[in-house]
C-alpha atoms as a PDB file:
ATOM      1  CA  UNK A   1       8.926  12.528  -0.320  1.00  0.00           C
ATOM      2  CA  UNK A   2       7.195   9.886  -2.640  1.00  0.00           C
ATOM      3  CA  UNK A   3       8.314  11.661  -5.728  1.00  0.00           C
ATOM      4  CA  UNK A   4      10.773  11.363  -8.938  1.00  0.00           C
ATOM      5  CA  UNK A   5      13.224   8.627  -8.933  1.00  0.00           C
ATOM      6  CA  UNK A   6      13.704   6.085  -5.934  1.00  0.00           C
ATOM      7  CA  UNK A   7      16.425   3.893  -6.077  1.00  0.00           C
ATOM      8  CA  UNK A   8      16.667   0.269  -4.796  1.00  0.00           C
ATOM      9  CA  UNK A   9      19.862  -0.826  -4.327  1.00  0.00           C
ATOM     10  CA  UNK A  10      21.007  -4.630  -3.596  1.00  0.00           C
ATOM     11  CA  UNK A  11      22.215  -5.433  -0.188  1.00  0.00           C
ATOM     12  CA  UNK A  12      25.706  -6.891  -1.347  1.00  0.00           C
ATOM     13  CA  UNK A  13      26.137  -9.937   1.236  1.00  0.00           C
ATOM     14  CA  UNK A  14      29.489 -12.694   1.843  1.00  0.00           C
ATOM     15  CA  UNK A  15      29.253 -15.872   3.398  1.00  0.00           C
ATOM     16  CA  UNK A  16      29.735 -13.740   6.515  1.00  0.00           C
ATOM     17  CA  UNK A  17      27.519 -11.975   6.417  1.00  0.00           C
ATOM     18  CA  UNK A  18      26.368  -7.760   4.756  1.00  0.00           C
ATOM     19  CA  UNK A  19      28.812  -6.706   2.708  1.00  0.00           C
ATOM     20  CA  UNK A  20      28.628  -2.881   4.460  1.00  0.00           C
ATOM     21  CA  UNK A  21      31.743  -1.063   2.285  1.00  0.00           C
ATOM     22  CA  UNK A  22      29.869  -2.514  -0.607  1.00  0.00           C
ATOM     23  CA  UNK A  23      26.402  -1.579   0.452  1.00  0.00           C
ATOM     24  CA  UNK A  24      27.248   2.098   1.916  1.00  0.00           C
ATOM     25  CA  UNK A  25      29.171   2.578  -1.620  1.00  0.00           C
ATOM     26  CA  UNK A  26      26.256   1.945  -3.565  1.00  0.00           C
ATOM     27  CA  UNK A  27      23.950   3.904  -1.592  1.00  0.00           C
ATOM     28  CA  UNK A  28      26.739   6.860  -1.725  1.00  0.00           C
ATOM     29  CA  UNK A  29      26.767   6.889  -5.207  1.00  0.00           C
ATOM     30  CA  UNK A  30      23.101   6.099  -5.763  1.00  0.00           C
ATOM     31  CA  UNK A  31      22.510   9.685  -3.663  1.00  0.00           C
ATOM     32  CA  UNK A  32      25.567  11.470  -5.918  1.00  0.00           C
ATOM     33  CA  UNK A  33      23.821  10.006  -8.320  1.00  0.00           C
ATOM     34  CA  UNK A  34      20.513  12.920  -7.714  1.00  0.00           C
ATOM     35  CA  UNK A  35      18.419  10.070  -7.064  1.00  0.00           C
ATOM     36  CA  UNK A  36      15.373  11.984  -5.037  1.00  0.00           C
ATOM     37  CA  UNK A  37      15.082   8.978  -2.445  1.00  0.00           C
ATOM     38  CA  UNK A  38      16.696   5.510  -1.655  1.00  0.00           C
ATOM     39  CA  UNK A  39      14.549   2.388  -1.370  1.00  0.00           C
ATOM     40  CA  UNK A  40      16.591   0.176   1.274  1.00  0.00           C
ATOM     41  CA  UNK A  41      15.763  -3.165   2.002  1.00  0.00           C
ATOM     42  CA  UNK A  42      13.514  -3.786  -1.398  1.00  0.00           C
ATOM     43  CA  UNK A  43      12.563  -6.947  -2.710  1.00  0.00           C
ATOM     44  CA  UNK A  44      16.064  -6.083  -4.474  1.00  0.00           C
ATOM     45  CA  UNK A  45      17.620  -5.703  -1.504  1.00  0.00           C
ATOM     46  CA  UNK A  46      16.514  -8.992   0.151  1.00  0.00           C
ATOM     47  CA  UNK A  47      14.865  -7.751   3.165  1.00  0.00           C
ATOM     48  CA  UNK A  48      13.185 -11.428   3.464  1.00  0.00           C
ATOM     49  CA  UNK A  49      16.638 -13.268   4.132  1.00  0.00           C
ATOM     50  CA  UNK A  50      18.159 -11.093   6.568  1.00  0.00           C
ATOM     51  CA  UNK A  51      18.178 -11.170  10.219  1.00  0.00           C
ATOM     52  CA  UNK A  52      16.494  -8.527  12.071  1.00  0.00           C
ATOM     53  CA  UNK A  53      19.712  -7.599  13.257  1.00  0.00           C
ATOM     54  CA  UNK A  54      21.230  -7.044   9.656  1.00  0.00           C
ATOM     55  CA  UNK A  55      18.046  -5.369   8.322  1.00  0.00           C
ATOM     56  CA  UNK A  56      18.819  -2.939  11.345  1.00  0.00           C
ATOM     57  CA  UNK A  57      22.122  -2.432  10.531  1.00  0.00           C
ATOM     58  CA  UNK A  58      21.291  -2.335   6.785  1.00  0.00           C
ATOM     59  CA  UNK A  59      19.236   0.876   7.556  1.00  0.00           C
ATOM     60  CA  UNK A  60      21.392   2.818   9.844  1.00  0.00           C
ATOM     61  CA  UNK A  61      24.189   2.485   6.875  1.00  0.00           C
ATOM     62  CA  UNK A  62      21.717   3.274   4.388  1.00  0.00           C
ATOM     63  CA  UNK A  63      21.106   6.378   6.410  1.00  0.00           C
ATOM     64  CA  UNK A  64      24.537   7.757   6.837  1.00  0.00           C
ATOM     65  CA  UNK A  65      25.689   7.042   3.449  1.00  0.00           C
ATOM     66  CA  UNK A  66      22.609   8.650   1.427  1.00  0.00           C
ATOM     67  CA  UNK A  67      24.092  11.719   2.946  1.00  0.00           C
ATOM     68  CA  UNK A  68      20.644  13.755   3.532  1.00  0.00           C
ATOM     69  CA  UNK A  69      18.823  11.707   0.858  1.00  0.00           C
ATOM     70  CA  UNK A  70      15.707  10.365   1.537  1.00  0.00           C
ATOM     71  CA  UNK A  71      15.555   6.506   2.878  1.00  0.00           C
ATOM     72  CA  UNK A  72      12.715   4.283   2.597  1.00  0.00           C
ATOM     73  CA  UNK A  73      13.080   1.321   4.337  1.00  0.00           C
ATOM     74  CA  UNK A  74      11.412  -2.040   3.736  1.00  0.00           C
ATOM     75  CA  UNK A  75      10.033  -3.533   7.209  1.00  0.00           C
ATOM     76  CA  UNK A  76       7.553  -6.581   5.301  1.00  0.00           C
ATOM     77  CA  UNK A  77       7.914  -9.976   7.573  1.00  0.00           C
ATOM     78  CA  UNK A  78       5.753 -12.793   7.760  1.00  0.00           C
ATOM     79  CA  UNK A  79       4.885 -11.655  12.139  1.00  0.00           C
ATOM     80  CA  UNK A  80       3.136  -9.029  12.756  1.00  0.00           C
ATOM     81  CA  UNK A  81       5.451  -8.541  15.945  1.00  0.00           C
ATOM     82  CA  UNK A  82       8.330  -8.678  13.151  1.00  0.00           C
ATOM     83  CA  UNK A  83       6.528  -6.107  11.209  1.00  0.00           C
ATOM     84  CA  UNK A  84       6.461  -4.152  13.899  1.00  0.00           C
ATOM     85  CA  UNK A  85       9.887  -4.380  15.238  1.00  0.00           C
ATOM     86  CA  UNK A  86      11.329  -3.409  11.644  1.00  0.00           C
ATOM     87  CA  UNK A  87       9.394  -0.440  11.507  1.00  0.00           C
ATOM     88  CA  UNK A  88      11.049   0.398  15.219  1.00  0.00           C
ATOM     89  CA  UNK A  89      14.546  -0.401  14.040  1.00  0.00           C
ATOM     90  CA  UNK A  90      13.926   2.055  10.840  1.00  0.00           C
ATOM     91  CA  UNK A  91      12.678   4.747  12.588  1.00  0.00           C
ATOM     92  CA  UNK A  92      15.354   4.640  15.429  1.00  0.00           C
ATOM     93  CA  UNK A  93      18.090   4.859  12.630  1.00  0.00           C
ATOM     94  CA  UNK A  94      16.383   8.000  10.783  1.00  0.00           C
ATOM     95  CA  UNK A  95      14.425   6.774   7.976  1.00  0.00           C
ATOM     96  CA  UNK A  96      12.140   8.900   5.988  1.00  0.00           C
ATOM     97  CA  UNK A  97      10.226   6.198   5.444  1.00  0.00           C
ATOM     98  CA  UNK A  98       8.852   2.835   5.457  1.00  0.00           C
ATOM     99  CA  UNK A  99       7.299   0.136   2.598  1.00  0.00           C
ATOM    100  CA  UNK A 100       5.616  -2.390   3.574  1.00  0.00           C
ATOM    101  CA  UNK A 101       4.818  -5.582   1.233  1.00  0.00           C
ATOM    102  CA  UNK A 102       2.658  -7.983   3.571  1.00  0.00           C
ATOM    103  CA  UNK A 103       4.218 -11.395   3.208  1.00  0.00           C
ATOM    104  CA  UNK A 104       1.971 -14.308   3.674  1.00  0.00           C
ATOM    105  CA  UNK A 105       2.348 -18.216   3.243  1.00  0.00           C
ATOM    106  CA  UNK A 106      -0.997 -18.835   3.499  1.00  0.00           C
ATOM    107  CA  UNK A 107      -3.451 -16.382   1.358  1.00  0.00           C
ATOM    108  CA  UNK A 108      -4.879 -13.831   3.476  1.00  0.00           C
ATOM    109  CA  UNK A 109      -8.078 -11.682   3.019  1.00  0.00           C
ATOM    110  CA  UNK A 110      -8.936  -8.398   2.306  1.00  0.00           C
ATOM    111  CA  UNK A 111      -9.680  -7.780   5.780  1.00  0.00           C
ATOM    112  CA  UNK A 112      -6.320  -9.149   7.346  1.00  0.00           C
ATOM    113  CA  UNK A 113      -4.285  -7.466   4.945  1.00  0.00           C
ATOM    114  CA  UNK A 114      -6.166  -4.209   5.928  1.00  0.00           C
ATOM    115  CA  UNK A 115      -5.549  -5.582   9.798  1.00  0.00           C
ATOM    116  CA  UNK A 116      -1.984  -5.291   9.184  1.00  0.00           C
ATOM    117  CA  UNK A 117      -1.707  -1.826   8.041  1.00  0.00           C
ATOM    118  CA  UNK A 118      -4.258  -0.424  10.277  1.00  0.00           C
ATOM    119  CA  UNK A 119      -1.252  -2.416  13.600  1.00  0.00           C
ATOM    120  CA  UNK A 120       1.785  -0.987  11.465  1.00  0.00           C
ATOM    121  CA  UNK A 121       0.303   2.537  10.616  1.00  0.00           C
ATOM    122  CA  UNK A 122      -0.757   3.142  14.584  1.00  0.00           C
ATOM    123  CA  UNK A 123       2.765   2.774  15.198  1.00  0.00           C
ATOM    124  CA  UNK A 124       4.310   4.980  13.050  1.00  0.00           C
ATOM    125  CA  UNK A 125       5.741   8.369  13.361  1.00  0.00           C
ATOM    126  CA  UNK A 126       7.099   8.449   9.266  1.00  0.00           C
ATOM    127  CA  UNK A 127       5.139   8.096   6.250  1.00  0.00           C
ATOM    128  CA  UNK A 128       4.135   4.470   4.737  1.00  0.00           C
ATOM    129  CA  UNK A 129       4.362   3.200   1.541  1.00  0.00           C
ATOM    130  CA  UNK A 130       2.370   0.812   0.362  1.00  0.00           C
ATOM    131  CA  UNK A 131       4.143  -2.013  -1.678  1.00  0.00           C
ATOM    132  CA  UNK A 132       1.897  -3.827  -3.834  1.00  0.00           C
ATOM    133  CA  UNK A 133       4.148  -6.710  -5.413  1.00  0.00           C
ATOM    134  CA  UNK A 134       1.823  -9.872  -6.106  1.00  0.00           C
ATOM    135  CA  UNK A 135       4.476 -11.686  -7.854  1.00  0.00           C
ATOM    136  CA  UNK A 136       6.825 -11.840  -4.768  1.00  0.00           C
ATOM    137  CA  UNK A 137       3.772 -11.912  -2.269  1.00  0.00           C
ATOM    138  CA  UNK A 138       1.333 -13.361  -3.665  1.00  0.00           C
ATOM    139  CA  UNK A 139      -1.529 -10.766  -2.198  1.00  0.00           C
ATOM    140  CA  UNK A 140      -3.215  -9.126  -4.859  1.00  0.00           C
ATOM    141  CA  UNK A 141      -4.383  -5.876  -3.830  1.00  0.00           C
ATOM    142  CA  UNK A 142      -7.775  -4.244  -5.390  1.00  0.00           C
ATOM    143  CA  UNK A 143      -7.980  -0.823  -5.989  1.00  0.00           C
ATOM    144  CA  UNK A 144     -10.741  -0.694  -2.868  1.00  0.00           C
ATOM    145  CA  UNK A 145      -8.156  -2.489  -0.473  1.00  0.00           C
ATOM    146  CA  UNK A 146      -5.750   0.505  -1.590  1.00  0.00           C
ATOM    147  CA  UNK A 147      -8.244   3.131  -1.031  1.00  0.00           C
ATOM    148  CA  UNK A 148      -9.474   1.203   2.073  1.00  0.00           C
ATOM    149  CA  UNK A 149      -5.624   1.239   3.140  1.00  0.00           C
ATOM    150  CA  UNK A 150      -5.440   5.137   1.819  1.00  0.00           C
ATOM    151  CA  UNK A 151      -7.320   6.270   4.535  1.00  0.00           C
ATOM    152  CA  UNK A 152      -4.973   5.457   7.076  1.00  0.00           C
ATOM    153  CA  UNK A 153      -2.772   7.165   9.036  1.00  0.00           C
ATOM    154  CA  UNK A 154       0.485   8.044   7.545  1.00  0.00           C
ATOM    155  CA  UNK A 155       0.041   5.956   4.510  1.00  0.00           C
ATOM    156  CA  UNK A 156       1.391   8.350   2.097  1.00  0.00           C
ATOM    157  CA  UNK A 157       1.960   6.543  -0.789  1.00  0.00           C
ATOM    158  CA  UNK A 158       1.480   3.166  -3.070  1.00  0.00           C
ATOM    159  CA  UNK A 159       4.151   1.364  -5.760  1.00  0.00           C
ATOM    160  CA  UNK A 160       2.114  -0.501  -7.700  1.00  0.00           C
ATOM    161  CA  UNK A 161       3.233  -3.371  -9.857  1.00  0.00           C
ATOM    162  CA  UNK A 162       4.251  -2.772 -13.731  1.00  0.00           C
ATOM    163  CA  UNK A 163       1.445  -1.460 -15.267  1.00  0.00           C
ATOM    164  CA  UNK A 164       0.362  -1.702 -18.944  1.00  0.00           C
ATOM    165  CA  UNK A 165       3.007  -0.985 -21.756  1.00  0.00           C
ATOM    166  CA  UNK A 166       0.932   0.509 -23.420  1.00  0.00           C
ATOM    167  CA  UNK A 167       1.082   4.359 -22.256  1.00  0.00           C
ATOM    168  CA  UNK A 168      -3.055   5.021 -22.800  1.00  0.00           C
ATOM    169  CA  UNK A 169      -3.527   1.748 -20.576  1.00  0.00           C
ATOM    170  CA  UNK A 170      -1.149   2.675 -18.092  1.00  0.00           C
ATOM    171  CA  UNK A 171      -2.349   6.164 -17.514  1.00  0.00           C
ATOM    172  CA  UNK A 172      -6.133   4.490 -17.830  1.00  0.00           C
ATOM    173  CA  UNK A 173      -4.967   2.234 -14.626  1.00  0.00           C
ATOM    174  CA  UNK A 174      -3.175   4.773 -12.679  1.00  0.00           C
ATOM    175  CA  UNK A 175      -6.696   7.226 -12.906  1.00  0.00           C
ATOM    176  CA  UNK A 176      -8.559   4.412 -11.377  1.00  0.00           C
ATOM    177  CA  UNK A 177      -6.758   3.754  -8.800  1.00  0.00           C
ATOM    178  CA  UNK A 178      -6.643   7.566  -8.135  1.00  0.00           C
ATOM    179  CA  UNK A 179     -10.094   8.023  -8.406  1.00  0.00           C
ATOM    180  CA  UNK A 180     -10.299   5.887  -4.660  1.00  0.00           C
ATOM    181  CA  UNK A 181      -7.444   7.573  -2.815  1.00  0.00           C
ATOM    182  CA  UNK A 182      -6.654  10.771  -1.190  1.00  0.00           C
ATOM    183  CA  UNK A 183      -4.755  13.722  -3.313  1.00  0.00           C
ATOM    184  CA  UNK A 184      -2.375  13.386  -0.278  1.00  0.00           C
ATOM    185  CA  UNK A 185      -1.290   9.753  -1.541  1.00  0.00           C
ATOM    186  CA  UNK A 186       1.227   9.244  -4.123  1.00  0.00           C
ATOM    187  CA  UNK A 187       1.522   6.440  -7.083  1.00  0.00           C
ATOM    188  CA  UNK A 188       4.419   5.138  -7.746  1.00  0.00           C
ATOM    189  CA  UNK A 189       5.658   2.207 -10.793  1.00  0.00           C
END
Protein backbone atom coordinates (compact mmCIF):
# COMPACT_ATOMS: atom_id res chain seq x y z
CA UNK A 1 0.00 0.00 0.00
CA UNK A 2 2.68 2.58 1.24
CA UNK A 3 4.66 2.23 -1.91
CA UNK A 4 5.80 4.20 -5.26
CA UNK A 5 4.16 7.41 -5.97
CA UNK A 6 1.25 8.95 -3.77
CA UNK A 7 -0.39 11.79 -4.98
CA UNK A 8 -1.85 14.76 -3.01
CA UNK A 9 -4.17 16.56 -4.74
CA UNK A 10 -5.73 20.12 -3.65
CA UNK A 11 -9.25 20.18 -2.51
CA UNK A 12 -10.46 22.89 -5.13
CA UNK A 13 -13.04 25.00 -2.88
CA UNK A 14 -15.70 28.31 -3.96
CA UNK A 15 -17.07 30.65 -1.68
CA UNK A 16 -19.71 27.92 -1.35
CA UNK A 17 -18.20 25.69 -0.46
CA UNK A 18 -15.85 22.03 -2.19
CA UNK A 19 -15.54 22.42 -5.51
CA UNK A 20 -16.55 18.37 -6.08
CA UNK A 21 -16.47 18.31 -10.28
CA UNK A 22 -13.15 19.94 -9.72
CA UNK A 23 -11.91 17.74 -6.96
CA UNK A 24 -13.30 14.22 -8.39
CA UNK A 25 -11.52 15.42 -11.83
CA UNK A 26 -8.30 15.72 -10.34
CA UNK A 27 -8.40 12.66 -8.42
CA UNK A 28 -9.69 10.85 -11.82
CA UNK A 29 -6.88 11.89 -13.61
CA UNK A 30 -4.36 11.68 -10.79
CA UNK A 31 -5.43 7.62 -10.78
CA UNK A 32 -5.25 7.59 -14.97
CA UNK A 33 -2.41 9.13 -14.25
CA UNK A 34 -0.74 5.32 -12.66
CA UNK A 35 -0.27 7.08 -9.56
CA UNK A 36 0.02 3.83 -7.03
CA UNK A 37 -2.15 5.69 -4.25
CA UNK A 38 -4.00 9.07 -3.63
CA UNK A 39 -3.22 11.17 -0.56
CA UNK A 40 -6.72 12.99 0.15
CA UNK A 41 -7.09 15.55 2.53
CA UNK A 42 -3.08 16.47 2.78
CA UNK A 43 -1.71 19.44 4.15
CA UNK A 44 -2.25 20.23 0.25
CA UNK A 45 -5.53 19.46 0.42
CA UNK A 46 -6.48 21.61 3.46
CA UNK A 47 -7.86 19.09 5.71
CA UNK A 48 -7.41 21.83 8.66
CA UNK A 49 -10.11 24.32 7.15
CA UNK A 50 -12.80 22.06 6.33
CA UNK A 51 -15.77 21.04 8.19
CA UNK A 52 -16.08 17.59 9.29
CA UNK A 53 -18.84 17.34 7.07
CA UNK A 54 -16.77 18.38 3.88
CA UNK A 55 -13.70 16.32 4.91
CA UNK A 56 -16.41 13.43 4.84
CA UNK A 57 -17.64 14.20 1.72
CA UNK A 58 -14.11 15.00 0.42
CA UNK A 59 -13.29 11.24 1.03
CA UNK A 60 -16.24 9.44 -0.26
CA UNK A 61 -15.50 11.46 -3.73
CA UNK A 62 -11.99 10.77 -3.45
CA UNK A 63 -13.02 7.16 -3.25
CA UNK A 64 -15.26 6.80 -6.21
CA UNK A 65 -13.25 8.82 -8.49
CA UNK A 66 -9.69 7.05 -7.85
CA UNK A 67 -11.54 4.26 -9.49
CA UNK A 68 -9.85 1.21 -7.43
CA UNK A 69 -6.78 3.33 -6.55
CA UNK A 70 -5.62 3.41 -3.29
CA UNK A 71 -6.92 6.46 -0.89
CA UNK A 72 -5.21 7.71 2.04
CA UNK A 73 -7.06 9.98 3.87
CA UNK A 74 -5.87 12.71 6.23
CA UNK A 75 -7.99 12.61 9.65
CA UNK A 76 -5.24 15.21 11.83
CA UNK A 77 -7.55 17.70 14.12
CA UNK A 78 -6.66 19.56 17.02
CA UNK A 79 -9.61 16.95 19.41
CA UNK A 80 -8.89 13.86 19.95
CA UNK A 81 -12.78 13.15 19.61
CA UNK A 82 -12.21 14.97 16.08
CA UNK A 83 -9.38 12.69 15.39
CA UNK A 84 -11.37 10.09 15.98
CA UNK A 85 -14.47 10.91 14.16
CA UNK A 86 -12.32 11.54 10.85
CA UNK A 87 -10.85 8.32 11.01
CA UNK A 88 -14.75 6.93 11.29
CA UNK A 89 -15.90 9.05 8.38
CA UNK A 90 -12.76 7.61 6.21
CA UNK A 91 -13.24 4.27 6.92
CA UNK A 92 -17.10 4.31 6.37
CA UNK A 93 -16.41 5.77 2.80
CA UNK A 94 -13.68 2.97 1.85
CA UNK A 95 -10.36 4.34 2.42
CA UNK A 96 -7.26 2.34 2.26
CA UNK A 97 -5.91 4.38 4.56
CA UNK A 98 -5.39 7.02 7.01
CA UNK A 99 -2.38 9.86 7.86
CA UNK A 100 -2.39 11.36 10.68
CA UNK A 101 -0.28 14.72 11.43
CA UNK A 102 -1.10 15.54 15.24
CA UNK A 103 -1.98 19.21 15.30
CA UNK A 104 -1.27 21.04 18.45
CA UNK A 105 -1.45 24.82 19.57
CA UNK A 106 0.24 24.31 22.49
CA UNK A 107 3.60 22.00 22.24
CA UNK A 108 2.92 18.63 23.33
CA UNK A 109 5.32 15.87 24.62
CA UNK A 110 6.65 12.85 23.54
CA UNK A 111 4.32 11.03 25.60
CA UNK A 112 0.99 12.79 24.42
CA UNK A 113 1.88 12.60 20.97
CA UNK A 114 2.43 8.79 21.53
CA UNK A 115 -1.16 9.05 23.59
CA UNK A 116 -2.72 10.03 20.46
CA UNK A 117 -1.69 7.32 18.24
CA UNK A 118 -1.90 4.62 20.71
CA UNK A 119 -6.50 6.31 20.94
CA UNK A 120 -6.43 6.57 16.97
CA UNK A 121 -4.60 3.19 16.20
CA UNK A 122 -7.15 1.13 18.75
CA UNK A 123 -9.72 2.32 16.55
CA UNK A 124 -8.71 1.43 13.38
CA UNK A 125 -9.54 -1.31 11.05
CA UNK A 126 -7.01 0.26 7.92
CA UNK A 127 -3.45 0.91 8.03
CA UNK A 128 -1.93 4.35 9.53
CA UNK A 129 0.43 6.53 8.27
CA UNK A 130 2.35 8.46 10.18
CA UNK A 131 2.75 12.16 8.98
CA UNK A 132 5.66 13.79 10.35
CA UNK A 133 5.40 17.54 9.05
CA UNK A 134 7.07 19.93 11.78
CA UNK A 135 6.80 22.88 9.64
CA UNK A 136 2.92 22.79 9.49
CA UNK A 137 2.67 21.20 13.09
CA UNK A 138 5.11 22.20 14.83
CA UNK A 139 5.79 18.56 16.66
CA UNK A 140 9.06 17.38 15.91
CA UNK A 141 9.16 13.77 15.95
CA UNK A 142 12.52 11.76 17.05
CA UNK A 143 13.39 8.78 15.48
CA UNK A 144 12.49 6.90 19.09
CA UNK A 145 8.91 8.57 19.09
CA UNK A 146 8.64 6.91 15.46
CA UNK A 147 9.85 3.62 16.54
CA UNK A 148 7.90 4.07 19.84
CA UNK A 149 4.80 4.86 17.45
CA UNK A 150 6.06 1.78 15.02
CA UNK A 151 5.05 -0.62 17.34
CA UNK A 152 1.57 0.04 17.19
CA UNK A 153 -1.17 -1.44 15.80
CA UNK A 154 -1.79 -0.82 12.22
CA UNK A 155 0.76 1.86 11.89
CA UNK A 156 2.11 0.82 8.66
CA UNK A 157 3.97 3.49 7.52
CA UNK A 158 5.83 7.10 8.14
CA UNK A 159 6.31 10.33 5.51
CA UNK A 160 8.92 12.00 6.85
CA UNK A 161 9.79 15.59 6.11
CA UNK A 162 12.38 16.52 3.14
CA UNK A 163 15.36 14.96 3.94
CA UNK A 164 18.94 15.96 3.00
CA UNK A 165 19.73 16.95 -0.72
CA UNK A 166 22.41 15.48 -0.61
CA UNK A 167 21.68 11.69 -1.74
CA UNK A 168 24.58 10.02 0.84
CA UNK A 169 22.80 12.17 3.68
CA UNK A 170 19.48 11.29 2.75
CA UNK A 171 19.98 7.60 2.50
CA UNK A 172 22.31 8.09 5.90
CA UNK A 173 18.86 9.51 7.57
CA UNK A 174 16.44 7.16 6.14
CA UNK A 175 18.87 3.96 7.67
CA UNK A 176 18.50 5.49 11.02
CA UNK A 177 15.31 5.84 11.23
CA UNK A 178 15.01 2.22 9.90
CA UNK A 179 17.27 0.87 12.18
CA UNK A 180 14.20 1.61 15.11
CA UNK A 181 11.17 0.37 13.18
CA UNK A 182 9.65 -2.78 12.08
CA UNK A 183 10.49 -4.25 8.34
CA UNK A 184 6.62 -4.15 8.21
CA UNK A 185 6.72 -0.15 8.26
CA UNK A 186 7.31 1.83 5.27
CA UNK A 187 9.31 5.35 4.72
CA UNK A 188 8.06 7.59 2.74
CA UNK A 189 9.57 11.54 1.48
Amino acid sequence: MFRGLSAFPLTPTTEDGIDERAFSALVARLAAAGVDSIGALGSTGGYAYLTREQRARVTALAVEAADGVPVVVGIGALRTAQVLAHAEDAQKAGASAVLLAPMTYQPLTEDEVFGLYEDVTRELSVPLCVYDNPRTTHVDFTDELHGRIAQLPNVAAVKLPPVPGDPAAARQRVAALRALLPETVAVGV
